[in-house]
Each structure stands twice: as structure tokens, then as C-alpha cells.
PDB file of N, CA and C in Angstrom:
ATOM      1  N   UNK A   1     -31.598   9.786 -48.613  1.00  0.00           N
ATOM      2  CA  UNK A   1     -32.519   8.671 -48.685  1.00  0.00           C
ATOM      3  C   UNK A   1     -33.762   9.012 -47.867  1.00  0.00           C
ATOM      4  N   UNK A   2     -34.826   8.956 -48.072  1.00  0.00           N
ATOM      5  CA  UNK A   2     -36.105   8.968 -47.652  1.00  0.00           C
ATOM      6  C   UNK A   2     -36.639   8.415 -47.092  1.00  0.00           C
ATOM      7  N   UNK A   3     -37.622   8.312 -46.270  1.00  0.00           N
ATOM      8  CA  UNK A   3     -38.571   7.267 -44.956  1.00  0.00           C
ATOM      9  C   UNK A   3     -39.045   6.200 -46.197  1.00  0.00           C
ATOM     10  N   UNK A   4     -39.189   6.648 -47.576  1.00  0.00           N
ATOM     11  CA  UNK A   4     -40.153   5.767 -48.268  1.00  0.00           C
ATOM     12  C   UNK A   4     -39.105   4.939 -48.595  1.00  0.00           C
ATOM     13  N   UNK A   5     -38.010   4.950 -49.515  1.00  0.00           N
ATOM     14  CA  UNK A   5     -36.489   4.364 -49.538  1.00  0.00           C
ATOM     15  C   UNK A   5     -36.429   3.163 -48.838  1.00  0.00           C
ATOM     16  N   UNK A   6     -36.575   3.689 -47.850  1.00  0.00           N
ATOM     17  CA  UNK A   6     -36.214   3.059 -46.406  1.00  0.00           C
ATOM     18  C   UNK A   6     -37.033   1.651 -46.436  1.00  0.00           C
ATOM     19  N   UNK A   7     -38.063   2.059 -46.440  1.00  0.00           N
ATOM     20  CA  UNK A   7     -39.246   1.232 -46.050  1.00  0.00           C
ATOM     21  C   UNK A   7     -39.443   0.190 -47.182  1.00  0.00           C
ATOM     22  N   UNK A   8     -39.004   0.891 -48.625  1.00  0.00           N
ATOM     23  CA  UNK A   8     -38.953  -0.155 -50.012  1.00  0.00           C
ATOM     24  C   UNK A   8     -38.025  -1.275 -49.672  1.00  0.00           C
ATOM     25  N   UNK A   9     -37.116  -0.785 -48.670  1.00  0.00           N
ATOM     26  CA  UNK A   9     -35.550  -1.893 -49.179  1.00  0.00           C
ATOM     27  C   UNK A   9     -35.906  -2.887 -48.217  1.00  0.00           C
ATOM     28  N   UNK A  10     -36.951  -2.882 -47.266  1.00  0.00           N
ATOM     29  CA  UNK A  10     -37.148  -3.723 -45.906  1.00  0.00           C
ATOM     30  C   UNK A  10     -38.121  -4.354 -46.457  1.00  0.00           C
ATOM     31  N   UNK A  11     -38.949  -4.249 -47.824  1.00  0.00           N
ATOM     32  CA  UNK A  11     -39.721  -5.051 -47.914  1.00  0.00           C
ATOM     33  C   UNK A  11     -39.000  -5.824 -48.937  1.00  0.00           C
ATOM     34  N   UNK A  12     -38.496  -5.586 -49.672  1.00  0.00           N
ATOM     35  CA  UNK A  12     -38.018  -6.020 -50.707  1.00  0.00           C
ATOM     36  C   UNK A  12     -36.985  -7.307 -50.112  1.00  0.00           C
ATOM     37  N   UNK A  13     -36.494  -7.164 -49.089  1.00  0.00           N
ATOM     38  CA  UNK A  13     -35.768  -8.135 -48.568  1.00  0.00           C
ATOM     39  C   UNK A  13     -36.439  -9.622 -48.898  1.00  0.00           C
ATOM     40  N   UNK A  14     -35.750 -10.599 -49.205  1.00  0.00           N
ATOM     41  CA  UNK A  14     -36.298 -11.802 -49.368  1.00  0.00           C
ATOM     42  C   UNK A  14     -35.251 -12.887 -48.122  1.00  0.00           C
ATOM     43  N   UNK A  15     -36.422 -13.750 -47.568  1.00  0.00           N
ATOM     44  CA  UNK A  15     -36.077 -14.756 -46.286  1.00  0.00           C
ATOM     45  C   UNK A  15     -35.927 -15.903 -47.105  1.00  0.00           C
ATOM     46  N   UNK A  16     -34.068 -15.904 -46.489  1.00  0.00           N
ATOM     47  CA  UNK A  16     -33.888 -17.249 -47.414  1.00  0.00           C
ATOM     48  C   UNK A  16     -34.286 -18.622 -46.918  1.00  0.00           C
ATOM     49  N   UNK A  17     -34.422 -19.578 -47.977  1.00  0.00           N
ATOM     50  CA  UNK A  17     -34.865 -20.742 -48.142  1.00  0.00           C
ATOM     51  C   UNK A  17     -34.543 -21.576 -47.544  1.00  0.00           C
ATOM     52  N   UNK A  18     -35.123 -22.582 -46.773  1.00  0.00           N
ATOM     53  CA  UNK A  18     -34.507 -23.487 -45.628  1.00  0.00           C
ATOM     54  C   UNK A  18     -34.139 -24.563 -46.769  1.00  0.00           C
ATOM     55  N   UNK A  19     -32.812 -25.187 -46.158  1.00  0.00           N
ATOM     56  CA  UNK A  19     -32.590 -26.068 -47.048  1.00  0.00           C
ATOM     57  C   UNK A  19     -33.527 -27.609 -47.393  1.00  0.00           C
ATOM     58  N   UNK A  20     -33.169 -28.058 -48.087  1.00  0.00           N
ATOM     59  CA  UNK A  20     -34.374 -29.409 -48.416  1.00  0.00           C
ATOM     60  C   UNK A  20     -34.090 -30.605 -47.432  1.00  0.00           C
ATOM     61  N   UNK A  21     -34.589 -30.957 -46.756  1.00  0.00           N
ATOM     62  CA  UNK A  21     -34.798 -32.101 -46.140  1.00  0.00           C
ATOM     63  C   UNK A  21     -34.386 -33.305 -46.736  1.00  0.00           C
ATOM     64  N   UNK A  22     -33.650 -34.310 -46.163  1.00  0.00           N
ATOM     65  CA  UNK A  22     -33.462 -36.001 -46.639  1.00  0.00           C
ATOM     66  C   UNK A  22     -33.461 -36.861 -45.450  1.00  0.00           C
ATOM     67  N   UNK A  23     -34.290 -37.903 -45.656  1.00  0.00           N
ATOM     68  CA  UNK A  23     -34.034 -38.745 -44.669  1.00  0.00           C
ATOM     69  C   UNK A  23     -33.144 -39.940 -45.140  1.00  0.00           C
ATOM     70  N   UNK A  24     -32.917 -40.538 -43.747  1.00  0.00           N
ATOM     71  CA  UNK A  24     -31.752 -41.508 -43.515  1.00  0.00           C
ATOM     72  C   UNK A  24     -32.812 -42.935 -44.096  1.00  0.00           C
ATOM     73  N   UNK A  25     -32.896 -43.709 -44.605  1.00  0.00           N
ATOM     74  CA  UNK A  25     -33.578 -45.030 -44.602  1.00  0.00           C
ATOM     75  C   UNK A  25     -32.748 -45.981 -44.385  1.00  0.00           C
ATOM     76  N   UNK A  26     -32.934 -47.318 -43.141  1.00  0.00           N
ATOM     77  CA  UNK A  26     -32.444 -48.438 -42.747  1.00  0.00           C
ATOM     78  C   UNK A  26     -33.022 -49.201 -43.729  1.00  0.00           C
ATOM     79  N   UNK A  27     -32.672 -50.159 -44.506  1.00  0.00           N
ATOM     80  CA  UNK A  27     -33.047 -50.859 -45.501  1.00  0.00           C
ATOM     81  C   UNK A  27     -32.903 -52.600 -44.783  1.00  0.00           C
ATOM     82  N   UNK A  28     -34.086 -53.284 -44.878  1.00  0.00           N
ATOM     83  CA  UNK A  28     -33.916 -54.416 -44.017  1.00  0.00           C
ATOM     84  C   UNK A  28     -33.027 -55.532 -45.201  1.00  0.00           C
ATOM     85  N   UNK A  29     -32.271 -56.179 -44.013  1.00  0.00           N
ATOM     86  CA  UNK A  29     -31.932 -57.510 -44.886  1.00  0.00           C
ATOM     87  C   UNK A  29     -32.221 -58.834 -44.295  1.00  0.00           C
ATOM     88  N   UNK A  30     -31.901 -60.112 -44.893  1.00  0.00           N
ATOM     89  CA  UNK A  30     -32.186 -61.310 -43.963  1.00  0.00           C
ATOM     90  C   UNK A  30     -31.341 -61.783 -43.254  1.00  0.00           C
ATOM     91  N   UNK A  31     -29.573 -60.675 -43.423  1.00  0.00           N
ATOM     92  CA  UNK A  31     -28.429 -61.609 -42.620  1.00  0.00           C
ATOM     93  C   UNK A  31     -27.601 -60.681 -41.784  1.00  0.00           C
ATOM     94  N   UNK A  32     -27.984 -59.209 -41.599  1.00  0.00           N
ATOM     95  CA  UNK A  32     -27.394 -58.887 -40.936  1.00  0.00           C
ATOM     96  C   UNK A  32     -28.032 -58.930 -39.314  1.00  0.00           C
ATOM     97  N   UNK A  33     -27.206 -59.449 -38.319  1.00  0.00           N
ATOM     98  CA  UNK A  33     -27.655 -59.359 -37.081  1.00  0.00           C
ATOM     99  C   UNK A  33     -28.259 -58.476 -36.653  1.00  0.00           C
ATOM    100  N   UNK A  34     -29.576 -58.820 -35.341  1.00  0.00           N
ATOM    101  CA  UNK A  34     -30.354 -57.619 -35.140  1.00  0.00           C
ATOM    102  C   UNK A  34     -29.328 -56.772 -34.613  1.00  0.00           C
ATOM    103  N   UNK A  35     -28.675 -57.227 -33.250  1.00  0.00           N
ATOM    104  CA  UNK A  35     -28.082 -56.424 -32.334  1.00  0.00           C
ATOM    105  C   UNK A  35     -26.772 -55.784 -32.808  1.00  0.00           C
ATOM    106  N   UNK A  36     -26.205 -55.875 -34.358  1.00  0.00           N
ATOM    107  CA  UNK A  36     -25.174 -55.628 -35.266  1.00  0.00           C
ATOM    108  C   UNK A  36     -25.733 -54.035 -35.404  1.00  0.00           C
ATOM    109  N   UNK A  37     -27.421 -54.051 -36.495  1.00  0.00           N
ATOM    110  CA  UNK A  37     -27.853 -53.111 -36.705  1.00  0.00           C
ATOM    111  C   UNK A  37     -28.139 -52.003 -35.575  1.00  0.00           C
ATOM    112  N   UNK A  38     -28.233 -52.629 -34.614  1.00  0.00           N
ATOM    113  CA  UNK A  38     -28.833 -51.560 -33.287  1.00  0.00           C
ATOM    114  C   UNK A  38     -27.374 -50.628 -32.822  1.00  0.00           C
ATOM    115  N   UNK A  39     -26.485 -51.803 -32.610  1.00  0.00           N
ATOM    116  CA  UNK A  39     -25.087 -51.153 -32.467  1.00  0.00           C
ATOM    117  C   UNK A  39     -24.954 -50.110 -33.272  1.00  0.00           C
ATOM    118  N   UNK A  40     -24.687 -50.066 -34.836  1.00  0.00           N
ATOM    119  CA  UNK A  40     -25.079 -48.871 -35.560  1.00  0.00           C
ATOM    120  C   UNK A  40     -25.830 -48.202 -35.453  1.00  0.00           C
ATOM    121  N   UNK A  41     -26.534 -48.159 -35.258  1.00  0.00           N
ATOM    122  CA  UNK A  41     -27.741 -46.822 -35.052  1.00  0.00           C
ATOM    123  C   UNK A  41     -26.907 -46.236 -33.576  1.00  0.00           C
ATOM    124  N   UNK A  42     -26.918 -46.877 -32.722  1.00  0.00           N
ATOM    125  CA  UNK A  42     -26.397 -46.280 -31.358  1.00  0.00           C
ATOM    126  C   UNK A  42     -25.081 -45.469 -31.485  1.00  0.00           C
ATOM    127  N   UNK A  43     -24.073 -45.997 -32.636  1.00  0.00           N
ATOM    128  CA  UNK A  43     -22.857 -45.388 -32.779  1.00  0.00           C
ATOM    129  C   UNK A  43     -23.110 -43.891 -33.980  1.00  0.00           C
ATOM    130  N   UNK A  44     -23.910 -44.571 -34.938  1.00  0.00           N
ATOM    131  CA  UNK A  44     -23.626 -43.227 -35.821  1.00  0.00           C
ATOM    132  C   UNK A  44     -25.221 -42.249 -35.723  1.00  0.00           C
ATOM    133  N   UNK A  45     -26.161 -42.832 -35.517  1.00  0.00           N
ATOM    134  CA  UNK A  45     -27.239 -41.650 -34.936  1.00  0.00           C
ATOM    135  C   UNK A  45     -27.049 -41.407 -33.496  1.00  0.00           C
ATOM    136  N   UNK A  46     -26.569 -41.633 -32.960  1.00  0.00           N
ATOM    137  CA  UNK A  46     -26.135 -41.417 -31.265  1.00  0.00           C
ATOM    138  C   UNK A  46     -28.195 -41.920 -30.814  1.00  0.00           C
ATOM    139  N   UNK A  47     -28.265 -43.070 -31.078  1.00  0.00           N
ATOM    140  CA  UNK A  47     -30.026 -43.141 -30.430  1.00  0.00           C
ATOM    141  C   UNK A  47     -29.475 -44.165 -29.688  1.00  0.00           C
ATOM    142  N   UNK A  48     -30.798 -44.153 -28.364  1.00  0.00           N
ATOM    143  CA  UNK A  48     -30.394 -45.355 -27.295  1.00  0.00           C
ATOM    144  C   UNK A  48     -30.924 -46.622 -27.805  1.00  0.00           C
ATOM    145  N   UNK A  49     -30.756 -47.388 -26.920  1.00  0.00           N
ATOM    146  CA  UNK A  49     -30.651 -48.617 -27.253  1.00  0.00           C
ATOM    147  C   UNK A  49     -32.237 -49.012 -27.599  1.00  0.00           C
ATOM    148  N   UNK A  50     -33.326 -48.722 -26.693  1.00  0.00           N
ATOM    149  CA  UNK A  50     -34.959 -48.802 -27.375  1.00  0.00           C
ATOM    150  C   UNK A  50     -35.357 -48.207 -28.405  1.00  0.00           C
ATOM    151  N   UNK A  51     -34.276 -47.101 -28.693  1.00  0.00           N
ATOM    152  CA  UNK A  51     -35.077 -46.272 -30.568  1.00  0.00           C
ATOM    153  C   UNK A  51     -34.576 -46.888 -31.474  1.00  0.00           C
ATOM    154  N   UNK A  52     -33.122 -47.380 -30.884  1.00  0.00           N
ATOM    155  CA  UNK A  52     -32.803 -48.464 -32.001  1.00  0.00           C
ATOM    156  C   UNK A  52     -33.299 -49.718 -32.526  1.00  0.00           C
ATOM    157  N   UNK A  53     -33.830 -50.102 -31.417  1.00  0.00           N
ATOM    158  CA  UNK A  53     -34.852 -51.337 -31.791  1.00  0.00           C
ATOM    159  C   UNK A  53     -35.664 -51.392 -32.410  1.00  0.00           C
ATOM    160  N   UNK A  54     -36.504 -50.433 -31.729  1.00  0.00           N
ATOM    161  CA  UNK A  54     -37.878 -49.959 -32.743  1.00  0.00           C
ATOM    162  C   UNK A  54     -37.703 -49.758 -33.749  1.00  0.00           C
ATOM    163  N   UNK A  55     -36.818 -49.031 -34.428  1.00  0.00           N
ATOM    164  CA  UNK A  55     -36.372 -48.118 -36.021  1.00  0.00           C
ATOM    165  C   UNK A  55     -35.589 -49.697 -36.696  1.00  0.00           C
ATOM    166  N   UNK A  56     -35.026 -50.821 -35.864  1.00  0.00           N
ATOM    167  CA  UNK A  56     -34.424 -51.711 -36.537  1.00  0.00           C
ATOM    168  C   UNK A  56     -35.949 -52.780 -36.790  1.00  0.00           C
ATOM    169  N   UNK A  57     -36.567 -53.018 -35.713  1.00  0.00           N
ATOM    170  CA  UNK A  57     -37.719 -53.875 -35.935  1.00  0.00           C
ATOM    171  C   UNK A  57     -38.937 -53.297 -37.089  1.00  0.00           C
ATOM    172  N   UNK A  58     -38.830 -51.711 -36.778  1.00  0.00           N
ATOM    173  CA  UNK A  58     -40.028 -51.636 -37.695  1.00  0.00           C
ATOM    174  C   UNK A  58     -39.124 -51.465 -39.268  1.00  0.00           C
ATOM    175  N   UNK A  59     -37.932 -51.893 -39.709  1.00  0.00           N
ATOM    176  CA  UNK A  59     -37.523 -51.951 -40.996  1.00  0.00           C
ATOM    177  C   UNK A  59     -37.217 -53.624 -40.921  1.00  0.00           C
ATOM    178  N   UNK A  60     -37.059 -53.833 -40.000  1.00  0.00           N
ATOM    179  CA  UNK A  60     -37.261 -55.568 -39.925  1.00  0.00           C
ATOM    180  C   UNK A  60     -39.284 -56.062 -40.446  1.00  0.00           C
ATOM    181  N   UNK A  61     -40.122 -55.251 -40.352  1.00  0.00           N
ATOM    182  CA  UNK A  61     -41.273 -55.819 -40.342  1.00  0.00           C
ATOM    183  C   UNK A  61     -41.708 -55.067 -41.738  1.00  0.00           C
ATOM    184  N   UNK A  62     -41.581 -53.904 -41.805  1.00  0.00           N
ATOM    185  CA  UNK A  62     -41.846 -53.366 -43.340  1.00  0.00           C
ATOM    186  C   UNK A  62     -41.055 -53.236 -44.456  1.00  0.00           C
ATOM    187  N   UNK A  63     -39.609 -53.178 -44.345  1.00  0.00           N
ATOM    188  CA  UNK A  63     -38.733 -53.147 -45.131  1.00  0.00           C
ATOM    189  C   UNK A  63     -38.022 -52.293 -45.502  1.00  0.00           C
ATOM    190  N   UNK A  64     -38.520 -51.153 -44.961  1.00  0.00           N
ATOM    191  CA  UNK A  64     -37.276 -50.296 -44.361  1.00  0.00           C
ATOM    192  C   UNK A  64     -37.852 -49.118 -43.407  1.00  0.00           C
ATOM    193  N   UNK A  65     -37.164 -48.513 -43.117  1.00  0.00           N
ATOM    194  CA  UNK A  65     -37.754 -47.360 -41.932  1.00  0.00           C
ATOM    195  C   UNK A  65     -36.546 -46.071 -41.702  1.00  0.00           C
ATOM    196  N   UNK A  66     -37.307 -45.047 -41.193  1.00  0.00           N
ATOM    197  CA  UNK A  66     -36.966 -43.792 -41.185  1.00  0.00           C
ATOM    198  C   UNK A  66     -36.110 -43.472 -40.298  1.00  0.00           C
ATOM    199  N   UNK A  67     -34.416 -43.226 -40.078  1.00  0.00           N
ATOM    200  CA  UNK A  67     -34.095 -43.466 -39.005  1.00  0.00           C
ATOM    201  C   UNK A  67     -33.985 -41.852 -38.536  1.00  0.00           C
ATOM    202  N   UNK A  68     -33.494 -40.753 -39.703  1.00  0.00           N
ATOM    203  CA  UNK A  68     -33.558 -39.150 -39.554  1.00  0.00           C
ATOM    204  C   UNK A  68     -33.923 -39.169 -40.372  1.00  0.00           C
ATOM    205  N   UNK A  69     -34.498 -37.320 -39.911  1.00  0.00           N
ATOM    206  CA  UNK A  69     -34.579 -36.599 -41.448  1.00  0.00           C
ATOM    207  C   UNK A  69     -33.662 -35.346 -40.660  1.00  0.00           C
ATOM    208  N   UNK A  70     -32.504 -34.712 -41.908  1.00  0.00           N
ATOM    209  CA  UNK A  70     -31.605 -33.735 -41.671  1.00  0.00           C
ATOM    210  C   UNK A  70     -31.682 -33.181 -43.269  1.00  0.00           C
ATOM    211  N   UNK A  71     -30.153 -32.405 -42.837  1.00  0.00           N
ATOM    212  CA  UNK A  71     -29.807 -32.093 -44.380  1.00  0.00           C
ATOM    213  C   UNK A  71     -29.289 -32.769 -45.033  1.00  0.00           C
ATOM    214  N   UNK A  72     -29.371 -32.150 -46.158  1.00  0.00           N
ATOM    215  CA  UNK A  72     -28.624 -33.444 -47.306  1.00  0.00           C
ATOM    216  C   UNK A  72     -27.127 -33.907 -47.046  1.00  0.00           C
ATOM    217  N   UNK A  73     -26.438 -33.182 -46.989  1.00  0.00           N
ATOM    218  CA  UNK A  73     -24.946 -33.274 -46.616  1.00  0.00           C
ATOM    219  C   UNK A  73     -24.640 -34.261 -45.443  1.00  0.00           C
ATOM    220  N   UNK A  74     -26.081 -33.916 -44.420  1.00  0.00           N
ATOM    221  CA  UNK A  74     -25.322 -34.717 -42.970  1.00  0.00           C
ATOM    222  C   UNK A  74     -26.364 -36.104 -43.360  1.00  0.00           C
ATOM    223  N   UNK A  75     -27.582 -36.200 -44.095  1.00  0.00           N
ATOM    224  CA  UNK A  75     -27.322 -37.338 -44.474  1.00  0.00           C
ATOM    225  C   UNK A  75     -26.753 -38.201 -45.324  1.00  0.00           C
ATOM    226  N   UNK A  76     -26.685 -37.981 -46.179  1.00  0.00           N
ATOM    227  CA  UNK A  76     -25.416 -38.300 -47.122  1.00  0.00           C
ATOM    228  C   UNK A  76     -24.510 -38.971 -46.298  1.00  0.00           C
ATOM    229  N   UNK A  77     -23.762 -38.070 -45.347  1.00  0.00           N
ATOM    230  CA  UNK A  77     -22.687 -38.613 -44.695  1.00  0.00           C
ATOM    231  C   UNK A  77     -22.858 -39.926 -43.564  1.00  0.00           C
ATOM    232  N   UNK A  78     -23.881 -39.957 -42.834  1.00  0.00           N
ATOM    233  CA  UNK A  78     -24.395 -40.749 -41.960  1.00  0.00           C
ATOM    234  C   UNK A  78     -24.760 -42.083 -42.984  1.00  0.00           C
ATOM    235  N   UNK A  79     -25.230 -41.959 -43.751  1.00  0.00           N
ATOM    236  CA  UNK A  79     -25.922 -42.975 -44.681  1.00  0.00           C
ATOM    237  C   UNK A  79     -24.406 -43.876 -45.166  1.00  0.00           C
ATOM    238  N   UNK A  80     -23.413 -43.705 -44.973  1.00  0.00           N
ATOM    239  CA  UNK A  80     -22.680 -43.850 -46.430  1.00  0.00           C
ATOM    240  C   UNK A  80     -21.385 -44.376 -45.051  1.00  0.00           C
ATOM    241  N   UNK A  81     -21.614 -43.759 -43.556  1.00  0.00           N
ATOM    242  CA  UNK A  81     -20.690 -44.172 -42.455  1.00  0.00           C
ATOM    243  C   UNK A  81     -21.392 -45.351 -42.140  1.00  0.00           C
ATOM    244  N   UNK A  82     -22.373 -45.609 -41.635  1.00  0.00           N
ATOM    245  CA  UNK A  82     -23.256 -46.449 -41.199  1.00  0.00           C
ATOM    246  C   UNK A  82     -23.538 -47.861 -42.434  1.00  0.00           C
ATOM    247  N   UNK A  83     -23.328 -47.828 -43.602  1.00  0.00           N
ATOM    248  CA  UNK A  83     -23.258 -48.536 -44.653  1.00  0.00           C
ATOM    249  C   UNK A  83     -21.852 -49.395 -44.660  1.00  0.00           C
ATOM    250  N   UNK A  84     -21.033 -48.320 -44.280  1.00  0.00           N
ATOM    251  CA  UNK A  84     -19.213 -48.829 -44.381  1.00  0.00           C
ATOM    252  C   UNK A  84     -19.189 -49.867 -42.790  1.00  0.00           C
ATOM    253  N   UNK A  85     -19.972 -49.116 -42.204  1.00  0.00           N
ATOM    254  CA  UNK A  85     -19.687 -50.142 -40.873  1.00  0.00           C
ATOM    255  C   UNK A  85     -19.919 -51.534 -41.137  1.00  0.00           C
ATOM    256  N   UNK A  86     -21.460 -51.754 -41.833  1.00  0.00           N
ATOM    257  CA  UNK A  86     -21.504 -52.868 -42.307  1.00  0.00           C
ATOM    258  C   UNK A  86     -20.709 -53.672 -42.845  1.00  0.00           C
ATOM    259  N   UNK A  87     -20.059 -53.331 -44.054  1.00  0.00           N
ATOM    260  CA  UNK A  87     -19.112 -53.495 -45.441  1.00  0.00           C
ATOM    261  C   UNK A  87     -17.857 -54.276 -44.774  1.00  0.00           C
ATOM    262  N   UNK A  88     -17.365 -53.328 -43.580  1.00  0.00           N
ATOM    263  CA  UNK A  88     -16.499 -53.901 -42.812  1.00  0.00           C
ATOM    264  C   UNK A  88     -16.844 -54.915 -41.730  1.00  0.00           C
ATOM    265  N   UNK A  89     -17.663 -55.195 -41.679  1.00  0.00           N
ATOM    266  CA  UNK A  89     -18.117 -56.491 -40.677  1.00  0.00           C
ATOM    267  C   UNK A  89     -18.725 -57.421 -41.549  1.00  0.00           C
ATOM    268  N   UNK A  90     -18.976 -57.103 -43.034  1.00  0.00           N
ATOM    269  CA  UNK A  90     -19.308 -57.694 -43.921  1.00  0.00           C
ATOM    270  C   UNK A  90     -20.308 -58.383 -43.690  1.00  0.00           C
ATOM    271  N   UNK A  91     -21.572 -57.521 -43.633  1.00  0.00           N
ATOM    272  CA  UNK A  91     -22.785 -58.124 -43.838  1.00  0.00           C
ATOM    273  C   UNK A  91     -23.115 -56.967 -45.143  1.00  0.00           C
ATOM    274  N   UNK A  92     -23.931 -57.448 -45.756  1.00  0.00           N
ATOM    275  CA  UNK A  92     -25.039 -56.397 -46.357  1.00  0.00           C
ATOM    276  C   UNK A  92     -25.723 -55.147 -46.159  1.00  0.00           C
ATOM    277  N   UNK A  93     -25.201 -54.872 -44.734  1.00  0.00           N
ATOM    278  CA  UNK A  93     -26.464 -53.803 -43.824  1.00  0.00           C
ATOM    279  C   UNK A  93     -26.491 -52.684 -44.832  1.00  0.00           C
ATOM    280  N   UNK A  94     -27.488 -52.014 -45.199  1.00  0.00           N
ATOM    281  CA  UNK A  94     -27.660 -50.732 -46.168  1.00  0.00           C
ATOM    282  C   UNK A  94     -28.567 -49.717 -45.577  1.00  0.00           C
ATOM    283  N   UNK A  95     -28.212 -48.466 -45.618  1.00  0.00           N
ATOM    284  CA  UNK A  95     -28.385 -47.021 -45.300  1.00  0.00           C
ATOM    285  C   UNK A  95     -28.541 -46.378 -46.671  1.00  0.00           C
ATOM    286  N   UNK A  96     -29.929 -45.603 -46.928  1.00  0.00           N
ATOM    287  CA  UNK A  96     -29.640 -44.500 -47.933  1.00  0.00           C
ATOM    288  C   UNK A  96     -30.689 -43.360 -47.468  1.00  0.00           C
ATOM    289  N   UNK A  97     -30.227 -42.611 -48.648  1.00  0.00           N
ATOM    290  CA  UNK A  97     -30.431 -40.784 -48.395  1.00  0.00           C
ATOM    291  C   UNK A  97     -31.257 -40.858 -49.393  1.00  0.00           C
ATOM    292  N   UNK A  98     -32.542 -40.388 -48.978  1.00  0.00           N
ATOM    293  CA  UNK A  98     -33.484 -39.738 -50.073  1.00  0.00           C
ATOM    294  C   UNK A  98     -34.086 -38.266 -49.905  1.00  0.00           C
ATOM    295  N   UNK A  99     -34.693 -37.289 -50.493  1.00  0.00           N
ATOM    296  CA  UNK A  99     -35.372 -36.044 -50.237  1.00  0.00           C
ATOM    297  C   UNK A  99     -37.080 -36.679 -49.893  1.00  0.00           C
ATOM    298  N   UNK A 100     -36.677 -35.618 -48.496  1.00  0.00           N
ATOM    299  CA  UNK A 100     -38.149 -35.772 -47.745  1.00  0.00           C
ATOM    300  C   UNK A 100     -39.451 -35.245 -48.498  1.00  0.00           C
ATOM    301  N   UNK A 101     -40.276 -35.965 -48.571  1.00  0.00           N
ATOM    302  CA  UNK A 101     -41.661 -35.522 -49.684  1.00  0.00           C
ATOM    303  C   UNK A 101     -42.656 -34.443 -49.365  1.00  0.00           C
TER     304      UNK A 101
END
């Protein structure tokens, strides 16, 4: 094999693709408790108790808000734990996964 060989196969290499981005969206409702929603965020995004507020108030004031952006898989999963928490305390509270733009 040759210096030139050599030098073809190192360029030729291709850097793989970071995976695609999704964020988490808190979706506001009119009946689930504030301090219900904050509790969730604190349990399944591990955020303190002031990011939770903020991320619950500003989907309380616009109608929904950004709580991560990860991968698809770990949001998916967060979206869909954080949804069930609700389900089981039986409010409405809703979490979804979309691809970041």
C-alpha cells in the first residue's frame, strides 16, 4: 500500500451524522394544577423548582412551551412518562415529542 493509498482512505472517510433533535412540548390545559405540573417536570426532567415554573407558566401564558430538546428515543420516552403521570392522577396534563426545526 502506498503513502497515496493511505492518504485516499483518510479522506474518503465520512463523519457520521448527529442524530435529529426532538423537543419535549408541555401542552397547557385549564385543569391540571400548577404545582401538579411543576412536580412533573421536577420528577421526570430532573429541573428545579424555578425552571419548572417558568417552562409551566410560560406554557400556561402561550400554550405550550419547550421543556428539552434531546434525542428522539429519550424524548419519546420522557414525553409519554410525564403524560402517564398525569393519566394517573387523572388530569389531562399532556407532553409531546416533535423534531426540532
Amino acid at each position: 500500500m502506498s503513502e497515496n493509498d493511505v492518504a485516499a482512505k483518510r479522506l474518503t472517510r465520512l463523519k457520521p451524522e448527529r442524530p435529529k433533535l426532538y423537543k419535549v412540548l408541555l401542552v397547557n390545559d385549564d385543569y391540571t394544577p400548577r404545582e401538579f405540573v411543576v412536580m412533573v417536570l421536577k420528577a421526570i426532567f430532573r429541573m428545579s423548582e424555578e425552571a419548572g415554573y417558568r417552562v409551566m407558566m410560560t406554557a400556561h401564558k402561550l400554550g405550550t412551551s419547550v421543556v428539552v430538546v434531546c434525542e428522539k428515543d429519550v424524548a419519546e420516552t420522557k414525553a409519554k412518562e410525564a403524560t402517564g403521570l398525569g393519566k394517573e392522577a387523572g388530569f389531562p396534563l399532556l407532553f409531546t415529542a416533535e423534531p426540532e426545526d
